[in-house]
Protein backbone atom coordinates (compact mmCIF):
# COMPACT_ATOMS: atom_id res chain seq x y z
CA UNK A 1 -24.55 -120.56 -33.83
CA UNK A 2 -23.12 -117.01 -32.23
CA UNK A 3 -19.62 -116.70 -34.04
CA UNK A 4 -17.76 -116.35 -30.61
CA UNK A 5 -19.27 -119.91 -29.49
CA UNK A 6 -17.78 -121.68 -32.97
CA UNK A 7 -14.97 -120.02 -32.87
CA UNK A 8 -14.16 -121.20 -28.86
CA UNK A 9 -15.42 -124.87 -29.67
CA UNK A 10 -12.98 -124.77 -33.06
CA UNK A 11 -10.07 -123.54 -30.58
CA UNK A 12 -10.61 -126.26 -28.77
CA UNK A 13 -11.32 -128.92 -30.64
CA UNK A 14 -7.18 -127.54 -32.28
CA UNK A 15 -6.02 -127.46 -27.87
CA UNK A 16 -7.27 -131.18 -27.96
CA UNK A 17 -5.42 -131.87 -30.17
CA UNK A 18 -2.05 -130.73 -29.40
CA UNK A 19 -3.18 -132.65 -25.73
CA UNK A 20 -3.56 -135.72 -27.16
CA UNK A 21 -0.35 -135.14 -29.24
CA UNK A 22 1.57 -133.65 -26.56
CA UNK A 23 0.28 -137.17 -24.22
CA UNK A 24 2.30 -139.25 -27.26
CA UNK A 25 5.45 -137.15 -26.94
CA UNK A 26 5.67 -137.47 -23.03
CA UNK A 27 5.14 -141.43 -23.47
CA UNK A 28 8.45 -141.24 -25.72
CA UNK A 29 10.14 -139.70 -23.07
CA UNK A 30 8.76 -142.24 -20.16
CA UNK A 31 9.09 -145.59 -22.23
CA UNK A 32 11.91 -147.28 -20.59
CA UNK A 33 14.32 -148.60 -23.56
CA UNK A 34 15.00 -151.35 -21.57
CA UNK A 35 11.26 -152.38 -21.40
CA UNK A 36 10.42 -151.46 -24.80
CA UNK A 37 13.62 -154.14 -25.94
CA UNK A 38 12.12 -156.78 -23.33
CA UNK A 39 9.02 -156.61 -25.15
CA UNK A 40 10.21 -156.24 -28.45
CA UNK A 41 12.59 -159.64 -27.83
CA UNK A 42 9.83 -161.21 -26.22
CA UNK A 43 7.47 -160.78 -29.34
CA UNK A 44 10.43 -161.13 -31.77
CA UNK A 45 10.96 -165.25 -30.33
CA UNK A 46 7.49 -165.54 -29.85
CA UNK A 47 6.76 -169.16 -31.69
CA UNK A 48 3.25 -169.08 -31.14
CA UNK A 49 0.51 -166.16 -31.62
CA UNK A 50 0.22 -162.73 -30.18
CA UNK A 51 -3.02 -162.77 -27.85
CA UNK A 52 -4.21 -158.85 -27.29
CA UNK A 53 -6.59 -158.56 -24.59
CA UNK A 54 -8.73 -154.99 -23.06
CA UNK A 55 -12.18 -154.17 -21.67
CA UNK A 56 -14.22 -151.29 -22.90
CA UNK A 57 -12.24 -148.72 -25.10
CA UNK A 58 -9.02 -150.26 -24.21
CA UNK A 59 -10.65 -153.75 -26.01
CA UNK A 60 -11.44 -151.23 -29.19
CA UNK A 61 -7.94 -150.46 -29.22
CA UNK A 62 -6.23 -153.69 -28.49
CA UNK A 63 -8.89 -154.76 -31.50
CA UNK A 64 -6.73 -152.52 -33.74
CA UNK A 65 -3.10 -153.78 -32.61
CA UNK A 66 -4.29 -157.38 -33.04
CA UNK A 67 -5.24 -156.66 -36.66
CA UNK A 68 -2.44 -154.44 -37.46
CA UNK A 69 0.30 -156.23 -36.18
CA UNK A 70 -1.68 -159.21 -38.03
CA UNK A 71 -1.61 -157.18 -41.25
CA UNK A 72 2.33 -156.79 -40.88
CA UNK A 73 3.65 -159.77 -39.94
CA UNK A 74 2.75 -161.00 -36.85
CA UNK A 75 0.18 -163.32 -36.39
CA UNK A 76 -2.36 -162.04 -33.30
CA UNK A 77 -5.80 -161.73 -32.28
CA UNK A 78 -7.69 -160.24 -29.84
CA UNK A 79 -9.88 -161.97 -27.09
CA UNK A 80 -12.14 -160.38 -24.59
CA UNK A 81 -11.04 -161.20 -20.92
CA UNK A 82 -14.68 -161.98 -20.54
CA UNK A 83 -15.15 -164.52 -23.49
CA UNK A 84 -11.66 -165.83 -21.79
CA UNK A 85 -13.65 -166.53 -18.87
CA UNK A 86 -16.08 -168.42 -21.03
CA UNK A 87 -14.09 -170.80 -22.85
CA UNK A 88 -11.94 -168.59 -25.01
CA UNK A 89 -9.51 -169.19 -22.73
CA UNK A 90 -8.42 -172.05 -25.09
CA UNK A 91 -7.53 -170.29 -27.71
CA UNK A 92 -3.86 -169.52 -25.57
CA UNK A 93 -1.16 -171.87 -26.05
CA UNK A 94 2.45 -171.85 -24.07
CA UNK A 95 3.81 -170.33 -27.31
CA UNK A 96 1.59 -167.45 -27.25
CA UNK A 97 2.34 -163.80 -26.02
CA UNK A 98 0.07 -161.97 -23.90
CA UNK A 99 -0.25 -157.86 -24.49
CA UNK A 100 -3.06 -156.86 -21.84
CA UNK A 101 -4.44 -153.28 -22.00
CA UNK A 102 -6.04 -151.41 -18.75
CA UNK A 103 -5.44 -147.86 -17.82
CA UNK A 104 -6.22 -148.42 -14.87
CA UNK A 105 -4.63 -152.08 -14.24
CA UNK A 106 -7.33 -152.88 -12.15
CA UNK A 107 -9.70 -153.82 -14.78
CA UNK A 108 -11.92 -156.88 -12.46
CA UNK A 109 -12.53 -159.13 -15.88
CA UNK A 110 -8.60 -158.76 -16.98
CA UNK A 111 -7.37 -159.29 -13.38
CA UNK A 112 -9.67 -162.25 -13.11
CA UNK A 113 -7.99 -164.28 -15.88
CA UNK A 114 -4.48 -163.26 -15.07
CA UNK A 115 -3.75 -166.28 -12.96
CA UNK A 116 -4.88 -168.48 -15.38
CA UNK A 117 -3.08 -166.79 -18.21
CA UNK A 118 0.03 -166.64 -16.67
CA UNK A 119 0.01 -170.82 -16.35
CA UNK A 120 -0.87 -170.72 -20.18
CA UNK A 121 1.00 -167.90 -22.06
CA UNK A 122 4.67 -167.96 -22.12
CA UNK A 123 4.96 -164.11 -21.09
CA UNK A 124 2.67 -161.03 -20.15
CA UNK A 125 3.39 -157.47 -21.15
CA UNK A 126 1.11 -154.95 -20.36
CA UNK A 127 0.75 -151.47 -21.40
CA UNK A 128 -1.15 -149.57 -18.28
CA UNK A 129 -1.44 -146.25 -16.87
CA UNK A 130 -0.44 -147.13 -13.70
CA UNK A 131 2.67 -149.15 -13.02
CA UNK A 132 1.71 -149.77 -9.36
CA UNK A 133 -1.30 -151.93 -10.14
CA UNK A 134 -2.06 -155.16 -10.26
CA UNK A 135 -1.72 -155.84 -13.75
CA UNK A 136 1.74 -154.21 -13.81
CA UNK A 137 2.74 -156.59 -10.67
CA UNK A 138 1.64 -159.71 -12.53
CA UNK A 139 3.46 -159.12 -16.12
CA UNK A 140 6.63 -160.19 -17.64
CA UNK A 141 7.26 -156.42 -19.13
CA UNK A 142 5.11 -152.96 -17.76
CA UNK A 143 5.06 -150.73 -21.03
CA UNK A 144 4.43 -147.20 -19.21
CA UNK A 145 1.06 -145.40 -20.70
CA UNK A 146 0.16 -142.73 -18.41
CA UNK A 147 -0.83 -139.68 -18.90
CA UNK A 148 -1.44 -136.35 -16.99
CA UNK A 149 -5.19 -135.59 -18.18
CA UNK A 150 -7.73 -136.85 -20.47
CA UNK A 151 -8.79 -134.77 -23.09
CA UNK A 152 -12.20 -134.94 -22.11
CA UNK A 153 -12.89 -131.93 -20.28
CA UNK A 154 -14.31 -133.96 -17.03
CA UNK A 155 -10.88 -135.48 -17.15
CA UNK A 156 -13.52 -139.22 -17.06
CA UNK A 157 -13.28 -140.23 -20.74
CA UNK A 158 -10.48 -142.42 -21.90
CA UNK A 159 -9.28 -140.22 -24.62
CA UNK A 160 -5.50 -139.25 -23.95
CA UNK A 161 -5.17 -142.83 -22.46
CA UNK A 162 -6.65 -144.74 -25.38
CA UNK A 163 -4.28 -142.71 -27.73
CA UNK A 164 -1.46 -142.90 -25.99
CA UNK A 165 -2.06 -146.98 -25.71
CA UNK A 166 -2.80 -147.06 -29.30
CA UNK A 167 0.46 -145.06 -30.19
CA UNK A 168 2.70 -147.97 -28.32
CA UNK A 169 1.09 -150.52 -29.95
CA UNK A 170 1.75 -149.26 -33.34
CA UNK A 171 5.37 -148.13 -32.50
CA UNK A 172 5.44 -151.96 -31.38
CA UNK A 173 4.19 -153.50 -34.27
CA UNK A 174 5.98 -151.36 -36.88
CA UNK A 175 9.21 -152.22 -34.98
CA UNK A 176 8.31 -155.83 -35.31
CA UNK A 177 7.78 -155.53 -39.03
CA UNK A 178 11.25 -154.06 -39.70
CA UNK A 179 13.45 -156.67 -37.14
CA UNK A 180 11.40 -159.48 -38.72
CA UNK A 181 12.37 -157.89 -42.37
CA UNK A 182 8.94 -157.57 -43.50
CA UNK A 183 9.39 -156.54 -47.51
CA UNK A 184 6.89 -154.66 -49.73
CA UNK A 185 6.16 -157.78 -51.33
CA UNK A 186 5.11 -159.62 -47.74
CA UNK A 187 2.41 -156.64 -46.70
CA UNK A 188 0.99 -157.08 -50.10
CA UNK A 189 0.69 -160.92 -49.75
CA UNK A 190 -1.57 -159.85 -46.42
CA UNK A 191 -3.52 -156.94 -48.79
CA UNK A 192 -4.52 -158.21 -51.90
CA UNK A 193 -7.53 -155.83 -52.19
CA UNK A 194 -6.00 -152.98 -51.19
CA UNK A 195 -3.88 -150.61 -53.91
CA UNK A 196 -1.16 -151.40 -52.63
CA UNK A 197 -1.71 -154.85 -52.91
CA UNK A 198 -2.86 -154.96 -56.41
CA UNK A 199 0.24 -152.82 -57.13
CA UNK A 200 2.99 -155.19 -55.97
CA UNK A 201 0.84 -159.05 -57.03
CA UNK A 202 -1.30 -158.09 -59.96
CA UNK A 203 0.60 -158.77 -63.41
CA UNK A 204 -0.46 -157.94 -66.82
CA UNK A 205 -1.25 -162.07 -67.56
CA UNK A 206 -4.49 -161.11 -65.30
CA UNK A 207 -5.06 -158.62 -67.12
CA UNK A 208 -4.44 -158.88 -70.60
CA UNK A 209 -6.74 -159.75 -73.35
CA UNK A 210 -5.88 -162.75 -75.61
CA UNK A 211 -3.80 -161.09 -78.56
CA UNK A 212 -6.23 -159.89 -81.54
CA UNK A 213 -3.52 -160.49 -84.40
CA UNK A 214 -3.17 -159.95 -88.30
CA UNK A 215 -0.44 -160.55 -90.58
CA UNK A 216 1.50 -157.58 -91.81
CA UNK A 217 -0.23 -158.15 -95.46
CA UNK A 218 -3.38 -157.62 -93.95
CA UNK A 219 -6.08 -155.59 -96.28
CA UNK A 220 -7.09 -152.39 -94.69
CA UNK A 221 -10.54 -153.84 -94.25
CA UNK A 222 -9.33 -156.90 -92.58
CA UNK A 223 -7.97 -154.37 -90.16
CA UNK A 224 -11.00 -152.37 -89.41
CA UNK A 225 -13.01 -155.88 -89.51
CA UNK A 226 -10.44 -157.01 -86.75
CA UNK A 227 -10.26 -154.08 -84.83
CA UNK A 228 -14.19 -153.73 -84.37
CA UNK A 229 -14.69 -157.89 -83.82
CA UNK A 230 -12.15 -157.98 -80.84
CA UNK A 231 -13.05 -154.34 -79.81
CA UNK A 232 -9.75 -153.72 -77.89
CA UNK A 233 -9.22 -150.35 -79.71
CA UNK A 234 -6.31 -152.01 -81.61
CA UNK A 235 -5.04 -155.15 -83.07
CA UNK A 236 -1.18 -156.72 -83.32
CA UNK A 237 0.55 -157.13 -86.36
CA UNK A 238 2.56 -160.43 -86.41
CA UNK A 239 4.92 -162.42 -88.64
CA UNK A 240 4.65 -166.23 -89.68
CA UNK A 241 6.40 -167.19 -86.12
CA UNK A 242 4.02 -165.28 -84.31
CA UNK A 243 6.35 -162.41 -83.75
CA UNK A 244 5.37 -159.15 -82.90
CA UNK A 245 6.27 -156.52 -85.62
CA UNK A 246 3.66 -153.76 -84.89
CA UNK A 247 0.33 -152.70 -83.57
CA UNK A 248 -2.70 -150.90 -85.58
CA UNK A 249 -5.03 -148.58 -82.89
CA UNK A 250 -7.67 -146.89 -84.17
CA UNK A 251 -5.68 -143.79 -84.56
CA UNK A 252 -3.39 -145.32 -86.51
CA UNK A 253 -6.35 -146.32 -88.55
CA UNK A 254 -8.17 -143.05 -88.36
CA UNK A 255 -4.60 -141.46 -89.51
CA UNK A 256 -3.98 -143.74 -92.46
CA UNK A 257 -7.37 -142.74 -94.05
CA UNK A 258 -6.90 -139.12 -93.70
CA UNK A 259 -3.62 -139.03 -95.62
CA UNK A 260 -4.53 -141.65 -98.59
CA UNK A 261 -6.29 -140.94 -101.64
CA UNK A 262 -9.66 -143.30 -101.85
CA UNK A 263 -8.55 -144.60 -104.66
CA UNK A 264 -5.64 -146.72 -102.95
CA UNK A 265 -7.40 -147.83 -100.15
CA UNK A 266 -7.86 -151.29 -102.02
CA UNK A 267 -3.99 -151.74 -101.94
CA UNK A 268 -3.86 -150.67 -98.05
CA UNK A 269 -1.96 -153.27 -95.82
CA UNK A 270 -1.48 -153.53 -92.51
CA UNK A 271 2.34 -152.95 -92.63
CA UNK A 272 1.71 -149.73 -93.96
CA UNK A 273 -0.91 -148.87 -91.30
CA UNK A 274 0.84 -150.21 -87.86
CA UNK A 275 3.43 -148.23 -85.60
CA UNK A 276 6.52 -150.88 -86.22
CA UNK A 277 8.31 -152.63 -83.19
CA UNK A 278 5.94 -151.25 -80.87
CA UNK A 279 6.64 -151.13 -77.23
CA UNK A 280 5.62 -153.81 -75.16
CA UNK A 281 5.47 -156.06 -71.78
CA UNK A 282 5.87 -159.54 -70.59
CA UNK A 283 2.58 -161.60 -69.18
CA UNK A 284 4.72 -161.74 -66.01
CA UNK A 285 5.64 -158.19 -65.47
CA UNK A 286 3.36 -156.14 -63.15
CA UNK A 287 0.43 -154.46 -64.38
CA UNK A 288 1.55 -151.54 -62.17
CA UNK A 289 4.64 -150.94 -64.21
CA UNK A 290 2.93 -151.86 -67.52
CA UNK A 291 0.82 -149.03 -66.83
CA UNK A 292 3.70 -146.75 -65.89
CA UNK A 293 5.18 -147.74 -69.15
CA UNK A 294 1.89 -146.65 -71.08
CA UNK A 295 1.13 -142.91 -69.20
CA UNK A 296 4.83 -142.57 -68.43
CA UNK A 297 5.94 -141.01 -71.89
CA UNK A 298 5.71 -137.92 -73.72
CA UNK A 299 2.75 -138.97 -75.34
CA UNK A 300 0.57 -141.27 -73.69
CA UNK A 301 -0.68 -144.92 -75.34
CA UNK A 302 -4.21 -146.80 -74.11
CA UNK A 303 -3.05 -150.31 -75.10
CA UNK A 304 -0.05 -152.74 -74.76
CA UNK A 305 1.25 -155.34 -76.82
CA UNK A 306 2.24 -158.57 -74.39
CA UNK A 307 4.67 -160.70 -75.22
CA UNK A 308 6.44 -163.67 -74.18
CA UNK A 309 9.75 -164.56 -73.01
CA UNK A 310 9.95 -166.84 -75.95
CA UNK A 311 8.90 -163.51 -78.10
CA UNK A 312 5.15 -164.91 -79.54
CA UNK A 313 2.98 -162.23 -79.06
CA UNK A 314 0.07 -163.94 -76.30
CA UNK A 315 -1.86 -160.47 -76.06
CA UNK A 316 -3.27 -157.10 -75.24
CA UNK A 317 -3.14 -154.74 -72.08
CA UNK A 318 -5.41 -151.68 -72.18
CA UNK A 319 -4.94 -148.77 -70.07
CA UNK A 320 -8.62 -149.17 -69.33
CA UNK A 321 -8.63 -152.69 -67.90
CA UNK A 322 -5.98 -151.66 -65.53
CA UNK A 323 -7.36 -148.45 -64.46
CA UNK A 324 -10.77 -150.28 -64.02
CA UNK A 325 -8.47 -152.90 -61.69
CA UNK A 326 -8.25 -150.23 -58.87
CA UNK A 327 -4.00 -149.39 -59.76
């Protein structure tokens, strides 16, 4: 390709863009404030389910508020006015909210099922290019999303329009999450794949490896026969009551070795081996903060002691299993 042609389709790939962007920051400057609180009280009483409706692109993007406003706090889902038409009608209750999408507001299938949704749904708010049209007439609350010209450069593919419309419903549903006092801890409960998720539910008791453990007058071969059985790259030392009093890693083991004579190897004990009161977690703490605790330091550590709030030691977190968990 001729250098002058890519560099004229990269310029305007960059001028759509700024349209596009430029459509979102004159919708800012259109939205009513009274509207957008009408709306905003209307879906913060709503006792029922948000029911997000669209044809063609616009049903793409009311797909995508129905699942994130879903994902944040606010039950919805979306139904296509032509399933509606079909029996899907039933899924709206008198408790539900209705958020129809049409640039136009003359869509046929969502003016079709207006009449009917309007005896069903306990409130309409549509967000429309054009507040003169039919769909506009017929709802509770008109959220304004016109724009001067599609980015498409026939000015016929929704483009601006379906950004713009995408924009409000994310400004929407974000507001939601914050009057409804969505915490960190709620989106997780709704993402328990995603890092996130894992970050704020997963604790080290999923985690953690029953605790391989010696007593502190454990032979040096003991140690190395304990270490390689549980191969966990380390094993706790513990007292009578089950106490943690140190941990033995195979550096600690590799270390010992190089500084004693052969000759005293015999006479080795684990006490002599282990790093003493060892830093540790609880079974209940997050595995995100047990792993903070191990890279977190001026020398990093690959495994954990656990132990309980009674003080046993119960186990073993390595760096590995909760890098391998997706943290």
């Amino acid at each position: 390709m001729d250098a002058t042609i890519r560099t004229t389709n990269s310029a305007r790939v960059i001028e759509i863009l700024h349209l596009e962007a430029d459509s979102i920051k004159r919708t800012a400057s259109l939205l009513s404030l009274a509207d957008v609180d009408a709306a905003l009280d209307i879906l913060a009483r709503c006792e029922g389910k948000v029911i997000v409706t669209g044809v063609g692109k616009s049903g793409v993007i009311a797909q995508k508020i129905a699942q994130t406003m879903t994902s944040t706090g606010t039950m919805a889902v979306f139904v296509h006015p032509s399933d509606a038409l079909h029996g899907s009608l039933g899924v709206i209750t008198s408790d539900d909210i209705v958020i129809a999408l049409s640039n136009s507001g003359e869509t046929d299938e969502i003016i079709a099922i207006m009449p009917l949704i309007k005896r069903r749904a306990s409130a309409v708010i549509s967000i429309v290019g054009n507040l003169r049209s039919t769909l506009a007439r017929q709802s509770d609350v008109v959220l304004d999303a016109s724009v001067d010209q599609e980015a498409c450069p026939l000015n016929l593919a929704p483009t601006a329009s379906t950004t713009v419309a995408l924009a409000i419903g994310d400004a929407i549903a974000m507001a939601l999450m914050q009057i409804k006092g969505i915490t960190e801890e709620d989106f997780a409960a709704n993402h328990p794949a995603g890092r996130l998720g894992k970050r704020l539910t997963l604790t080290v008791a999923d985690l953690m490896h029953p605790s391989p453990s010696i007593a502190a007058t454990a032979g040096w071969l003991e140690v190395v026969k304990a270490i390689s059985n549980h191969a966990l790259g380390a094993v706790n030392v513990v007292d009578r009551d089950n106490k943690l009093i140190g941990i033995v890693t195979d550096g600690d083991l590799r270390r010992t070795i190089e500084r004693t004579s052969p000759e005293l190897f015999s006479s080795l004990t684990a006490a002599e081996m282990m790093t003493s009161s060892p830093v540790s977690c609880s079974p209940e703490s997050l595995a995100f903060e047990a792993l903070k605790i191990m890279e977190n330091r001026p020398s990093q550590i690959s495994v954990l002691p656990v132990v309980s709030t009674g003080g046993s030691c119960v186990g073993l977190l390595r760096l590995h299993d909760v890098v391998k968990s997706g943290l």
